[in-house]
N, C-alpha and C. Protein backbone atom coordinates (compact mmCIF):
# COMPACT_ATOMS: atom_id res chain seq x y z
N UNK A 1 -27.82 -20.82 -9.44
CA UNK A 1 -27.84 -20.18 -10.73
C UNK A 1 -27.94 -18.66 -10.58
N UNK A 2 -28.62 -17.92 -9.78
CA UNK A 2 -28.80 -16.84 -9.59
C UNK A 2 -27.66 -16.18 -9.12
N UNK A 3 -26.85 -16.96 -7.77
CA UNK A 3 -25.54 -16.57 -7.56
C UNK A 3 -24.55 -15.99 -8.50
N UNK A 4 -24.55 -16.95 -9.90
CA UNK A 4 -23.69 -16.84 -10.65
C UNK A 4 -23.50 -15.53 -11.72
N UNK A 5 -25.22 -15.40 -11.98
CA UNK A 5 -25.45 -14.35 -12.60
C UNK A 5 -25.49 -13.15 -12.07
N UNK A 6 -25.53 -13.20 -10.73
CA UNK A 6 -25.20 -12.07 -10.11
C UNK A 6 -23.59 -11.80 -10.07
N UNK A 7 -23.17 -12.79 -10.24
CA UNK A 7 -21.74 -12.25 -9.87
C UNK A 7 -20.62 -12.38 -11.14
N UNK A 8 -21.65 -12.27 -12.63
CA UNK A 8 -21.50 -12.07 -14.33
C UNK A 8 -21.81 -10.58 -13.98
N UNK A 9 -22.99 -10.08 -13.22
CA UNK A 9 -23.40 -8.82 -13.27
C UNK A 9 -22.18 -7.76 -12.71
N UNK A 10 -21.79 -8.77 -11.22
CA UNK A 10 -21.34 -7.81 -10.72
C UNK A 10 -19.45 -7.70 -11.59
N UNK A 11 -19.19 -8.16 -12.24
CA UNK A 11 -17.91 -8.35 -13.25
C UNK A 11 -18.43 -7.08 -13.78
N UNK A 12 -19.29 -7.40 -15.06
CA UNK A 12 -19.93 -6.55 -16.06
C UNK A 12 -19.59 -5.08 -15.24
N UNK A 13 -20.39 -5.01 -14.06
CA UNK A 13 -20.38 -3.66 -13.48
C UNK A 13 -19.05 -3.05 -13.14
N UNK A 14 -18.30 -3.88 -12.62
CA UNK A 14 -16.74 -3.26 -12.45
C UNK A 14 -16.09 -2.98 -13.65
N UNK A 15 -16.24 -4.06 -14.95
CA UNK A 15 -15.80 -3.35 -15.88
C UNK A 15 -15.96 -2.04 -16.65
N UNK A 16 -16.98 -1.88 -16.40
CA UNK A 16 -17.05 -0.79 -17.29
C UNK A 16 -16.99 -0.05 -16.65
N UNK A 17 -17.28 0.21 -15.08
CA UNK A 17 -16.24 1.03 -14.68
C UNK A 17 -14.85 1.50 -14.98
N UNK A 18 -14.52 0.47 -14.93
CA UNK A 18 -12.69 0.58 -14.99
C UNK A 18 -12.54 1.15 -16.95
N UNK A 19 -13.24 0.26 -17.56
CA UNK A 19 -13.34 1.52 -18.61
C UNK A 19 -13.73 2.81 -19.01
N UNK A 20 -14.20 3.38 -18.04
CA UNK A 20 -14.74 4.82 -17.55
C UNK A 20 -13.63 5.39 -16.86
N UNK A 21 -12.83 4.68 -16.03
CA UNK A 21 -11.68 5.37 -15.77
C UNK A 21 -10.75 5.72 -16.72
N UNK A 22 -10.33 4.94 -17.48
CA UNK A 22 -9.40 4.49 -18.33
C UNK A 22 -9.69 5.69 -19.44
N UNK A 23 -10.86 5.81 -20.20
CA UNK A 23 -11.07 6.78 -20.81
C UNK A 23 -11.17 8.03 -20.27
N UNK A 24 -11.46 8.31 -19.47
CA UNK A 24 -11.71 9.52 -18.29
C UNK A 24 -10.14 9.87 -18.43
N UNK A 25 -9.22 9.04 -17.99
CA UNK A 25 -7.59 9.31 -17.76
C UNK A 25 -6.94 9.77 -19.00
N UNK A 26 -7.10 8.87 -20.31
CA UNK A 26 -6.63 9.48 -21.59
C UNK A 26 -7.16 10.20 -22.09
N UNK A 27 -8.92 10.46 -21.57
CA UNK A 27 -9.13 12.28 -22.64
C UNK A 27 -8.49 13.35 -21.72
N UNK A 28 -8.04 13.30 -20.44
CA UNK A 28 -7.50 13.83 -19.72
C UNK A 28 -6.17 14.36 -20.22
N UNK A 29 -5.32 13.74 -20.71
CA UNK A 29 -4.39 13.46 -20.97
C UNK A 29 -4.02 13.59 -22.86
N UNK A 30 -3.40 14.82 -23.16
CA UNK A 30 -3.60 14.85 -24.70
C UNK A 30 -2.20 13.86 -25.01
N UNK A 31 -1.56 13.63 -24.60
CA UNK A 31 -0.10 13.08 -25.32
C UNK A 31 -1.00 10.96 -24.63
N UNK A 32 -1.62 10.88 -24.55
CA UNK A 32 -2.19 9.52 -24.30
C UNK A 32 -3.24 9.48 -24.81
N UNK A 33 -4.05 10.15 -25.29
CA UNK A 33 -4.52 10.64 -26.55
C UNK A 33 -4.94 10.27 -28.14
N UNK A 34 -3.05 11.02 -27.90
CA UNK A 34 -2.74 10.71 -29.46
C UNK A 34 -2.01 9.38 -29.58
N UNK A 35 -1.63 8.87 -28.76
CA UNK A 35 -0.97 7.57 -28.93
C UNK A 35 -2.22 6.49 -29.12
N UNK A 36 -3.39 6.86 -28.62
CA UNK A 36 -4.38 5.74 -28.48
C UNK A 36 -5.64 5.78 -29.77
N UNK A 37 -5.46 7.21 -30.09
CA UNK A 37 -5.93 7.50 -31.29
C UNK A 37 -5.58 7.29 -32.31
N UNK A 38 -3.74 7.54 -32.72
CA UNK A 38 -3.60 7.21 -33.99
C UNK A 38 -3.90 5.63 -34.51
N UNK A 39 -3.36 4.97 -33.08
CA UNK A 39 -3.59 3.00 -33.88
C UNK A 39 -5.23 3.00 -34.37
N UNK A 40 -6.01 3.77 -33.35
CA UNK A 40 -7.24 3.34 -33.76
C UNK A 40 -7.55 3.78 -35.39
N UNK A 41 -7.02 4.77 -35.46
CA UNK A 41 -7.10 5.29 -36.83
C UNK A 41 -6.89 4.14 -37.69
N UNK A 42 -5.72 3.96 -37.76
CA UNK A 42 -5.03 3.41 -38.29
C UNK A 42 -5.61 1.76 -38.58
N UNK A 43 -6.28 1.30 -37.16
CA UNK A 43 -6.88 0.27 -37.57
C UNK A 43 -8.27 0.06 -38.82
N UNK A 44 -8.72 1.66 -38.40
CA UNK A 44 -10.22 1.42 -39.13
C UNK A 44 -9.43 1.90 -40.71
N UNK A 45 -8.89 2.20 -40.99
CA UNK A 45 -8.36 2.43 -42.41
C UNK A 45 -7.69 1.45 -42.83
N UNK A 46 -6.85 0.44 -41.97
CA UNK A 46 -6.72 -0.99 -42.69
C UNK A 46 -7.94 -1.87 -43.18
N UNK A 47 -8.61 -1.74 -41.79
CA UNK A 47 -10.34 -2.58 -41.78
C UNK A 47 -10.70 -2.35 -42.97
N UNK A 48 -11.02 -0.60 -43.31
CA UNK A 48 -11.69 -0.31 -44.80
C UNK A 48 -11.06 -0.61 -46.06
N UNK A 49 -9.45 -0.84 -45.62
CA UNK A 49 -9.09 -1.01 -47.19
C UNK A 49 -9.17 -2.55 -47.76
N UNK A 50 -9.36 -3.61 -46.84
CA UNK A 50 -9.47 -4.94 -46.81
C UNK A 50 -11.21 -5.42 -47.12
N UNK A 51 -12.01 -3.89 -46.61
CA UNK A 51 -12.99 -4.76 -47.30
C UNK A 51 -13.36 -4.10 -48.58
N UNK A 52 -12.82 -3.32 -48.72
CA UNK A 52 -12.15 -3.01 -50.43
C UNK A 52 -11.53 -3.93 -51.68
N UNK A 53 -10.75 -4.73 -50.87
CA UNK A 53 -10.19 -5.25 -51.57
C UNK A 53 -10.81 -6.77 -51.65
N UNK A 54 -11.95 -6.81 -50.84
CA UNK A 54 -12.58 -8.29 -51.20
C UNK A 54 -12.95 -8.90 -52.36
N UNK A 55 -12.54 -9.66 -52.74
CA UNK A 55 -12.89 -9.87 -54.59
C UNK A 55 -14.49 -10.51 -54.54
C-alpha cells in the first residue's frame, strides 16, 4: 500500500512539474499566450452566461 502511494506521489510530483514547464514556456512566449488566453476567456464568459441563464 505504501508503494502505491508513493508512486500517486511520485506522478503528482512530475506533474506539476511538467505544468510549470508548460506555463513557464507560454508566458515566455506572447503569440502562445494569446492563443491560450483568448479560449480561456472565452470559456469563463460562456460559464457566466449559462449560469445566468439558469431558470
Amino acid at each position: 500500500m505504501a508503494a502505491i502511494i508513493t508512486a500517486i506521489g511520485d506522478v503528482f510530483t512530475a506533474a506539476v512539474g511538467w505544468v510549470g514547464t508548460v506555463s513557464t514556456t507560454i508566458t515566455a512566449q506572447p503569440l502562445l499566450l494569446m492563443f491560450t488566453v483568448i479560449p480561456l476567456v472565452g470559456l469563463g464568459v460562456g460559464l457566466f452566461r449559462r449560469l445566468l441563464n439558469v431558470n
